[in-house]
Structures are given as structure tokens and as C-alpha cells.
N, C-alpha and C. Protein backbone atom coordinates (compact mmCIF):
# COMPACT_ATOMS: atom_id res chain seq x y z
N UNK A 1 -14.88 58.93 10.26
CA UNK A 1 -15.38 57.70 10.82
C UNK A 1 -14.92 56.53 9.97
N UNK A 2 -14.16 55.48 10.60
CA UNK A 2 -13.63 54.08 9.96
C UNK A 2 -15.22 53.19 10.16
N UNK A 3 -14.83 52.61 8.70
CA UNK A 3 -16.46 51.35 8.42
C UNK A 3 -15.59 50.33 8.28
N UNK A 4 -15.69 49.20 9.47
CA UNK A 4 -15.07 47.76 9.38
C UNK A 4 -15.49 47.20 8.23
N UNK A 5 -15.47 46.34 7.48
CA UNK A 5 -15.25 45.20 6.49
C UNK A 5 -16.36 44.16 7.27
N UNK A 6 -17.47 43.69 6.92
CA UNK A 6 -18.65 43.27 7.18
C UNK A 6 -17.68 41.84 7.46
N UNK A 7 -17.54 41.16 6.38
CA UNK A 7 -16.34 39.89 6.26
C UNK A 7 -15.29 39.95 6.09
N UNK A 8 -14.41 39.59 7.20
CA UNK A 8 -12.47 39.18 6.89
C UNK A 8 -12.54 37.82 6.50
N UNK A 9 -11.45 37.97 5.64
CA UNK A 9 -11.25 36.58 5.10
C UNK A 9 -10.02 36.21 5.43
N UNK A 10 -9.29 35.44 6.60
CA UNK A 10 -7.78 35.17 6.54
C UNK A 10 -7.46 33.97 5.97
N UNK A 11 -6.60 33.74 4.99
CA UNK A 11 -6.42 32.65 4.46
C UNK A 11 -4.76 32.10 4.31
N UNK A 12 -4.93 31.42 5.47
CA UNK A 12 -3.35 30.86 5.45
C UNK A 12 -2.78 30.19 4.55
N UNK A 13 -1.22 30.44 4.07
CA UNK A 13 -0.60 30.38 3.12
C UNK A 13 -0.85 28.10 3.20
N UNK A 14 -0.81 27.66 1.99
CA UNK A 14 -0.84 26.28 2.31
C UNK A 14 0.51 25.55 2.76
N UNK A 15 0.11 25.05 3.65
CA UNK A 15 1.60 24.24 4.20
C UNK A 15 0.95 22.50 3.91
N UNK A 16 2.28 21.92 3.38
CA UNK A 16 2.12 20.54 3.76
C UNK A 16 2.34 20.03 4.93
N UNK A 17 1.24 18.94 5.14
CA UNK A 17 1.86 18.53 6.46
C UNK A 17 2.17 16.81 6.55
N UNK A 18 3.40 16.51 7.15
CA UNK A 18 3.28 15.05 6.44
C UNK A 18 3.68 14.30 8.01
N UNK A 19 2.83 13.24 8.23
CA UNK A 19 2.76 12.40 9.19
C UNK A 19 4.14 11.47 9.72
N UNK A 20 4.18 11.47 8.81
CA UNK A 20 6.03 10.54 8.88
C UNK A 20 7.02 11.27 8.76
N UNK A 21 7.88 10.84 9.04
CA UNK A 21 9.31 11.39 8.92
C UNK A 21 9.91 10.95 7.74
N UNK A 22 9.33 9.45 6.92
CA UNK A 22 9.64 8.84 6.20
C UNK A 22 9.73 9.85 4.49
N UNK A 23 10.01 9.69 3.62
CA UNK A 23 10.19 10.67 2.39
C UNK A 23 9.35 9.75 1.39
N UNK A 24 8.49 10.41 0.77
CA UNK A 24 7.29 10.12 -0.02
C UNK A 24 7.81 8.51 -1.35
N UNK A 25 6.97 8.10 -0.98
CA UNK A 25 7.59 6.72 -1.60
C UNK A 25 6.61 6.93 -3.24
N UNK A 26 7.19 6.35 -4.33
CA UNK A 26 6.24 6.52 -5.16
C UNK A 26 5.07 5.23 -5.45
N UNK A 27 4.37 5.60 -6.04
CA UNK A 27 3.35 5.09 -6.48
C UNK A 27 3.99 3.64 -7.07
N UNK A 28 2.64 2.36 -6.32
CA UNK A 28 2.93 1.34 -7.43
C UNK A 28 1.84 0.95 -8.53
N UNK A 29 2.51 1.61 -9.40
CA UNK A 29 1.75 1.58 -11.06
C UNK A 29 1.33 0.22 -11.62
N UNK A 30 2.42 -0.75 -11.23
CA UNK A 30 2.59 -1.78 -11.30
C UNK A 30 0.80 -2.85 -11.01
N UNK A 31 0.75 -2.70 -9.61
CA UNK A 31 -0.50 -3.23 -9.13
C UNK A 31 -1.75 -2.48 -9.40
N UNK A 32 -1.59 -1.14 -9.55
CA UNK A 32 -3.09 -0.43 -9.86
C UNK A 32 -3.15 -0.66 -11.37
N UNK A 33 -2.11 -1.01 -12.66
CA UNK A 33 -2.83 -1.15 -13.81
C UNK A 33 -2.88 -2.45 -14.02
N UNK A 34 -2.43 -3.21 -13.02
CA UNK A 34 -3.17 -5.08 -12.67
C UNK A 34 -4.75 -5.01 -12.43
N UNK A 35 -4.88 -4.22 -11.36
CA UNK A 35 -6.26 -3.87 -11.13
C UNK A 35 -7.32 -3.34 -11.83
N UNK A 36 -6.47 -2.28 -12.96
CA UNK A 36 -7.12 -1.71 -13.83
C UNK A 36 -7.46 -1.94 -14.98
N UNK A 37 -6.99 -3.06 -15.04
CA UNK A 37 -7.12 -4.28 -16.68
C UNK A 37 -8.03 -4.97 -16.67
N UNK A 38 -8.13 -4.93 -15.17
CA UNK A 38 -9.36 -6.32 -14.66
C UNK A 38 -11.23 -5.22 -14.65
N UNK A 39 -12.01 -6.29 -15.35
CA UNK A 39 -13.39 -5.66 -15.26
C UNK A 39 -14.27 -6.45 -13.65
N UNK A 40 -14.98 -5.28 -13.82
CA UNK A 40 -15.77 -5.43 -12.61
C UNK A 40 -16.84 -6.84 -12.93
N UNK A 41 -16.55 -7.65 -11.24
CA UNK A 41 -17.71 -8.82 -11.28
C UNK A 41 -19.04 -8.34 -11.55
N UNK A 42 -19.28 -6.99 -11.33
CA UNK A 42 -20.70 -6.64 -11.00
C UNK A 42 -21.39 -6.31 -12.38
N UNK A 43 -20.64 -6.69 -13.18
CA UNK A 43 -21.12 -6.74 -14.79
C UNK A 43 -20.93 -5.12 -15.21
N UNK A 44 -20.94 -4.08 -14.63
CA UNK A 44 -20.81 -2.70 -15.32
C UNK A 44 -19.88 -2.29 -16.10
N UNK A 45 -19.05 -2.62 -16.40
CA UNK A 45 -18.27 -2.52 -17.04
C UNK A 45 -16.86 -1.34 -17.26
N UNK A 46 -17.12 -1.39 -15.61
CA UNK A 46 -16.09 -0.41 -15.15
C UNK A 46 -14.98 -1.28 -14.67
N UNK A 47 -14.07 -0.81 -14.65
CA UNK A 47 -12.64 -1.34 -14.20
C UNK A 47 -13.13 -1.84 -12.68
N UNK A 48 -12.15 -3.45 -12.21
CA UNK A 48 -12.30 -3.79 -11.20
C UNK A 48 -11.90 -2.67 -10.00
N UNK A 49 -12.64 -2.60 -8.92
CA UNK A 49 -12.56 -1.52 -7.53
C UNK A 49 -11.92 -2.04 -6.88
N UNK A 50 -11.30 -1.58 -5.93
CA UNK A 50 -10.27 -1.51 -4.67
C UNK A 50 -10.90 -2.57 -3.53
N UNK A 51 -12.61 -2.22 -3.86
CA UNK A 51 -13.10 -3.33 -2.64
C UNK A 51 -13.48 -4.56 -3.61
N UNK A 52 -13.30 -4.53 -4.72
CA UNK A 52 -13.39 -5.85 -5.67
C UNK A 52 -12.45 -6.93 -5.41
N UNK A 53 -11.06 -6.14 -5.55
CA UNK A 53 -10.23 -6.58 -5.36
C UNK A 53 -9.73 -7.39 -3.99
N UNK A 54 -10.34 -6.56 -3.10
CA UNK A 54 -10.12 -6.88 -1.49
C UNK A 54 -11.09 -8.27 -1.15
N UNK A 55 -12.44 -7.56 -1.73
CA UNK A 55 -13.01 -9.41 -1.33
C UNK A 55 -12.70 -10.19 -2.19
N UNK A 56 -12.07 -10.34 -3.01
CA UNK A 56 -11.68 -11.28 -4.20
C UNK A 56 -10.36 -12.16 -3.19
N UNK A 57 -9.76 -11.16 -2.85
CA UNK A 57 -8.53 -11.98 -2.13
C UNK A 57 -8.67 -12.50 -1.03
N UNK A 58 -9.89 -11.70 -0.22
CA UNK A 58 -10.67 -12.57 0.89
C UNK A 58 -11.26 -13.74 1.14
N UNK A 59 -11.62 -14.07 -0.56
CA UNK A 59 -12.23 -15.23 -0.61
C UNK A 59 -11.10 -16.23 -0.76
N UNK A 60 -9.89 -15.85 -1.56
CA UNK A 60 -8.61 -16.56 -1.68
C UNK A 60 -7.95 -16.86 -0.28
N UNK A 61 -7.63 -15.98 0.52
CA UNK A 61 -7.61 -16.26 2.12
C UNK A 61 -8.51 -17.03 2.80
N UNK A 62 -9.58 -16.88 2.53
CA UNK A 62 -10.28 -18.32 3.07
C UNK A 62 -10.45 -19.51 2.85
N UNK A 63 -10.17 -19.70 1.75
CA UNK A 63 -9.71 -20.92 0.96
C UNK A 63 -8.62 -21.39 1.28
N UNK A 64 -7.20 -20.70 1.27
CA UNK A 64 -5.88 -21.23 1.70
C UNK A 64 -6.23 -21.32 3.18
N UNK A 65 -7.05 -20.57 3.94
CA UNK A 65 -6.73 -21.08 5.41
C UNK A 65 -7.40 -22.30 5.87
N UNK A 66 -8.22 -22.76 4.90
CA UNK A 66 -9.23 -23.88 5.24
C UNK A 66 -8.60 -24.86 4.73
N UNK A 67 -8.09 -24.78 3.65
CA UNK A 67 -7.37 -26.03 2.93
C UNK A 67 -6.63 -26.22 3.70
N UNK A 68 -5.63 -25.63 5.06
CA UNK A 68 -4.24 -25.69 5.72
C UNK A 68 -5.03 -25.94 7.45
N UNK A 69 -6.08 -26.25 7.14
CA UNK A 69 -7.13 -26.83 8.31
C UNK A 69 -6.86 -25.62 9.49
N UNK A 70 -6.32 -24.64 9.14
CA UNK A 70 -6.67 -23.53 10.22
C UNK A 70 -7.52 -22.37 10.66
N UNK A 71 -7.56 -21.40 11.67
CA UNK A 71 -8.39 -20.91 12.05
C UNK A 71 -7.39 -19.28 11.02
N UNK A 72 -8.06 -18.36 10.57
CA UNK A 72 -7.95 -17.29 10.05
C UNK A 72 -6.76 -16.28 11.09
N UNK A 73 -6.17 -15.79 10.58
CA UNK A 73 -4.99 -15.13 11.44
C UNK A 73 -4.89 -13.47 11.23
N UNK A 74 -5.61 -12.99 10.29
CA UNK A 74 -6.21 -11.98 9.36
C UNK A 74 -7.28 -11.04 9.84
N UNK A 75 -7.49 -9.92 9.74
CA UNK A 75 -8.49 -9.35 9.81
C UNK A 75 -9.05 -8.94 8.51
N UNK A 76 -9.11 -9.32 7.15
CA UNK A 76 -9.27 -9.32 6.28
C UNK A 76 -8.55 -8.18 5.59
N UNK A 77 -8.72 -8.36 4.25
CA UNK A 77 -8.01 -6.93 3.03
C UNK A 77 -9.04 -6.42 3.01
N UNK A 78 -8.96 -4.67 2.66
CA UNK A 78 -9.62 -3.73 2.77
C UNK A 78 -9.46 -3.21 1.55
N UNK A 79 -10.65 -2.25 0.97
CA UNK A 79 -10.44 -0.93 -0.12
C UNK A 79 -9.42 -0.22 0.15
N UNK A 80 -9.00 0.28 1.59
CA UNK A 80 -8.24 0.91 2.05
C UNK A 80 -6.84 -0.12 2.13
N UNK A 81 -7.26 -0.64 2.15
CA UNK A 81 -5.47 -1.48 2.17
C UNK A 81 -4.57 -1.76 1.05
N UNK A 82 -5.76 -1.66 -0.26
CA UNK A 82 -5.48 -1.63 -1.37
C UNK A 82 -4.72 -0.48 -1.70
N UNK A 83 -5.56 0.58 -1.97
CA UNK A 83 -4.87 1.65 -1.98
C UNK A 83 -3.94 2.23 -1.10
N UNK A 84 -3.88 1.37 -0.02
CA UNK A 84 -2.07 1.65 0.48
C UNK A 84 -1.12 1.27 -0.28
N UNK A 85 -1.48 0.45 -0.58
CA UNK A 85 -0.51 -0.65 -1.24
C UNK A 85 0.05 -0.06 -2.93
N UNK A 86 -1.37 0.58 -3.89
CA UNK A 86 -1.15 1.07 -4.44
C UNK A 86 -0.62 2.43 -4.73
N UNK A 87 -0.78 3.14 -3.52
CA UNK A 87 -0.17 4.37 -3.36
C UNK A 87 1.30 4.58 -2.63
N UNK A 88 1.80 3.01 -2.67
CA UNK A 88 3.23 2.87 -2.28
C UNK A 88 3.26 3.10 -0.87
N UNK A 89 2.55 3.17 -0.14
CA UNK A 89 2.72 3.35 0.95
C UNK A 89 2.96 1.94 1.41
N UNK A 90 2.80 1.15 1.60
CA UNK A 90 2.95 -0.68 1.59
C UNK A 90 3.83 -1.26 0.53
N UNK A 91 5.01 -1.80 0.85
CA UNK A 91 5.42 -2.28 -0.22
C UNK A 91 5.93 -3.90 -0.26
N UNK A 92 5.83 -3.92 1.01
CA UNK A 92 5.72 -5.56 0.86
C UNK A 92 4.85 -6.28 2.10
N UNK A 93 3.46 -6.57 2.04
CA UNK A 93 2.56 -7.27 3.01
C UNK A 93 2.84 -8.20 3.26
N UNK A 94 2.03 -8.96 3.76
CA UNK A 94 2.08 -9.86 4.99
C UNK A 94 1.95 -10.74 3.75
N UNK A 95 2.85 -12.28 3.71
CA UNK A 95 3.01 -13.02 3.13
C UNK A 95 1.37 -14.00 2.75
N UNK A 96 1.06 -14.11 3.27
CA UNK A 96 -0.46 -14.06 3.43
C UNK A 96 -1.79 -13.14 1.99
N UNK A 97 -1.13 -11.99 2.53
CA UNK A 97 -1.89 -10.94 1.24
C UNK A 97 -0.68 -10.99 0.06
N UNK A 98 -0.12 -11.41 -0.13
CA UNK A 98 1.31 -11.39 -1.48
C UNK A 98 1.00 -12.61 -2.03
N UNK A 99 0.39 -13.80 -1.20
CA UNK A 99 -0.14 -15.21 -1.62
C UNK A 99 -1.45 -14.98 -2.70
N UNK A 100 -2.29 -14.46 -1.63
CA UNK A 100 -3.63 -13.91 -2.81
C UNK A 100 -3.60 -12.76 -3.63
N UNK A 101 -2.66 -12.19 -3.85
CA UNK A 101 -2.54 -10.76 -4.94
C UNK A 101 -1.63 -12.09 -5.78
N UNK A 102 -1.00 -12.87 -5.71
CA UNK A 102 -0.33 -13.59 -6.72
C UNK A 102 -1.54 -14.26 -7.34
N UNK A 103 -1.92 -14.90 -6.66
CA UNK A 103 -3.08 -15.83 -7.15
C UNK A 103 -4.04 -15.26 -7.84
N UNK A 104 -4.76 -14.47 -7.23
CA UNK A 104 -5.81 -13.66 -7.94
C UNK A 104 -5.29 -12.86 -9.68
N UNK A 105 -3.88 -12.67 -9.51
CA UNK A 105 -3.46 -12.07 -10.88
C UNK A 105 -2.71 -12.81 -11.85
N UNK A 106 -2.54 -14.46 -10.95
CA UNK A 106 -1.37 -14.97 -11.09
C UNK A 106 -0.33 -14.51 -11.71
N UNK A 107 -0.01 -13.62 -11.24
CA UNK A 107 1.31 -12.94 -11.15
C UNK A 107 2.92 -13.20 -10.26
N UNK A 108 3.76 -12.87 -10.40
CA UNK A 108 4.95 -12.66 -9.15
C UNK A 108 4.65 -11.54 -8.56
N UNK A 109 5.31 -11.90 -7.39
CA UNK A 109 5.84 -10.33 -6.59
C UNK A 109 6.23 -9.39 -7.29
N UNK A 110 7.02 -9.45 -8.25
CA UNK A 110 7.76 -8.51 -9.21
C UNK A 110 6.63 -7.81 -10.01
N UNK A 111 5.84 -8.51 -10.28
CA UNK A 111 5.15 -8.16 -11.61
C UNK A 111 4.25 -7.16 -10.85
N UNK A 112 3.64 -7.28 -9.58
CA UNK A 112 2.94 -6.53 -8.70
C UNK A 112 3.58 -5.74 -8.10
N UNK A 113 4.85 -5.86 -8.18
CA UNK A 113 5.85 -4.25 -8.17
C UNK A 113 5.75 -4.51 -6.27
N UNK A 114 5.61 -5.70 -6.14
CA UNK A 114 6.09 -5.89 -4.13
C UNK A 114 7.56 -5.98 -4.49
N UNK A 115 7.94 -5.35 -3.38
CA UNK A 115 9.07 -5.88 -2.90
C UNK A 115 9.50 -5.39 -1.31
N UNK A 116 10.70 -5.90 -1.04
CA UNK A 116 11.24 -5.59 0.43
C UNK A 116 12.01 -4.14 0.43
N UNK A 117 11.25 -3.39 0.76
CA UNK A 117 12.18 -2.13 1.06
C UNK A 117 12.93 -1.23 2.51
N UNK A 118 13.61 -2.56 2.98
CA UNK A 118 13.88 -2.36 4.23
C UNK A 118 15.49 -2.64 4.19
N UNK A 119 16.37 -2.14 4.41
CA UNK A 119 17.37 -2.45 4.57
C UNK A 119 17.98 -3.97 4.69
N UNK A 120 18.66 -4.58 4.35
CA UNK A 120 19.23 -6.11 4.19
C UNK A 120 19.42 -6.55 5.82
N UNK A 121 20.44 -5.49 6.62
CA UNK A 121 20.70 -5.85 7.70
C UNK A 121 20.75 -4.54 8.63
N UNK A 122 20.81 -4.71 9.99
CA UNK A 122 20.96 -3.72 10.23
C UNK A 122 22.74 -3.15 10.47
N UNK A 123 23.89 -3.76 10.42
CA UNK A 123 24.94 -3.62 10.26
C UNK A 123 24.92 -3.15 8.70
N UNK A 124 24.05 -2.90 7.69
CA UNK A 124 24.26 -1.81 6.96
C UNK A 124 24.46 -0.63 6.96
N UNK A 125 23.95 -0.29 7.87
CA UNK A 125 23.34 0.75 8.63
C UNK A 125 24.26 1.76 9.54
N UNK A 126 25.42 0.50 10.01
CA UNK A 126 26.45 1.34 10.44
C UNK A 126 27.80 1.97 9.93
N UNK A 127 28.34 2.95 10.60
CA UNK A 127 29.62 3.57 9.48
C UNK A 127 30.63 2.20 9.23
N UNK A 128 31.57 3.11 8.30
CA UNK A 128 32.48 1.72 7.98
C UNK A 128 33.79 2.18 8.72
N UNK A 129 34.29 0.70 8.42
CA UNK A 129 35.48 0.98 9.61
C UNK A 129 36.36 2.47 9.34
N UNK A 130 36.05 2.55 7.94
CA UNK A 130 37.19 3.51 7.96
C UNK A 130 36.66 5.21 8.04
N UNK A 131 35.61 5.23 8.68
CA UNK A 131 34.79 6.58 9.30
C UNK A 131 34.60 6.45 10.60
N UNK A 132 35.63 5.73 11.24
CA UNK A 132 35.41 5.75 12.46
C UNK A 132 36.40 6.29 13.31
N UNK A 133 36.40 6.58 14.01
CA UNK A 133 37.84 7.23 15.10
C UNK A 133 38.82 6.05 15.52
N UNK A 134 39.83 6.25 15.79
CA UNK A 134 40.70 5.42 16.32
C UNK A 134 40.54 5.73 17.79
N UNK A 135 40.87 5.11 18.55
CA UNK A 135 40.52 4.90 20.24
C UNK A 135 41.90 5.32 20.81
């Protein structure tokens, strides 16, 4: 007489699974140890947070949009937007959020490790004359 196994355990081998097609961008170190230099408003004395940071620049966005007598164009910066940004997944925002990450650190773009990572043109993009067939 066979005695089944009370509990099976199947445990599939781990696969990554990655949402993009795009190839893993690295980390910007740059802006998270900007962030991480800075102490928290809330007096504890922990390093400034992701949502510290976000309403900090929120308040800087509301300021530049009022001074420029307009209506907000924004849905505001997020904890989560932060850490896009810091996890390289974002590497150059909306001119808008690059205004208040300057300000708030008074920093450059550079120094906050933004930049444009998009190709110059799209005629980069294509072969050169001399990989091409003759007609």
C-alpha cells in the first residue's frame, strides 16, 4: 500500500521577469546621496525621505507657478517618483521637476546625475551610407 505525502511542496525555479524591453539602467547615486545628506524637517534625525523630498519640491512648484501668475500644469511629485528617479528609471523629468530638484539642492542637472538619455536624433539611428545596398 502507497501513503501520499500529507503536503507537496512545488517550488518553481525563480525566473526574472522584466516589464520592458528596455535593459536595466543603473542607479542614480548621484540624487539619493543629495537626499541622503539632507536631515529630516520632522526633527528625527533621520535622513531626509522620498516624501520629504517630494513635498519640499511641491512647495517649490507652487511658488514658481504662482510667481509666473499661472494655473498648476502638474499633478504633483511623489515618494514614488522619487524613487524612480533614484532608481534610474527616470533620467531626465519634466523641466518643471529638474527646476525644483535644482533649487531645493541648489544644485545642476549634472550634480543630480539628470541627464538626456535619448538618442540626439533620430537619423542616428539609421545605418550609414556605407551599410547599405546599392539599388
Amino acid at each position: 500500500m502507497l501513503i501520499a505525502p500529507r503536503h507537496v511542496h512545488l517550488h518553481a525555479p525563480a525566473v526574472e521577469v522584466t516589464l520592458s524591453s528596455r535593459p536595466a539602467r543603473p542607479a542614480n547615486d548621484r540624487l539619493r546621496s543629495a537626499r541622503r545628506a539632507r536631515r529630516s524637517p520632522s526633527g528625527s534625525g533621520r535622513v531626509l525621505s522620498r516624501q520629504e523630498l517630494a513635498d519640499a519640491c511641491n512647495e517649490i512648484l507652487d511658488a514658481m507657478y504662482a510667481t509666473a501668475g499661472h494655473a498648476p500644469r502638474w499633478a504633483g511629485m511623489s515618494a514614488n517618483y522619487v524613487g524612480a528617479l533614484e532608481r534610474g528609471e527616470v533620467r531626465w523629468p519634466n523641466e518643471n521637476y529638474r527646476a525644483a530638484l535644482r533649487t531645493y539642492f541648489n544644485a545642476t542637472n549634472a550634480d543630480l546625475g539628470l541627464y538626456i538619455d535619448r538618442p540626439e536624433s533620430p537619423a542616428s539611428a539609421e545605418p550609414s551610407p556605407a551599410g547599405r545596398k546599392a539599388a
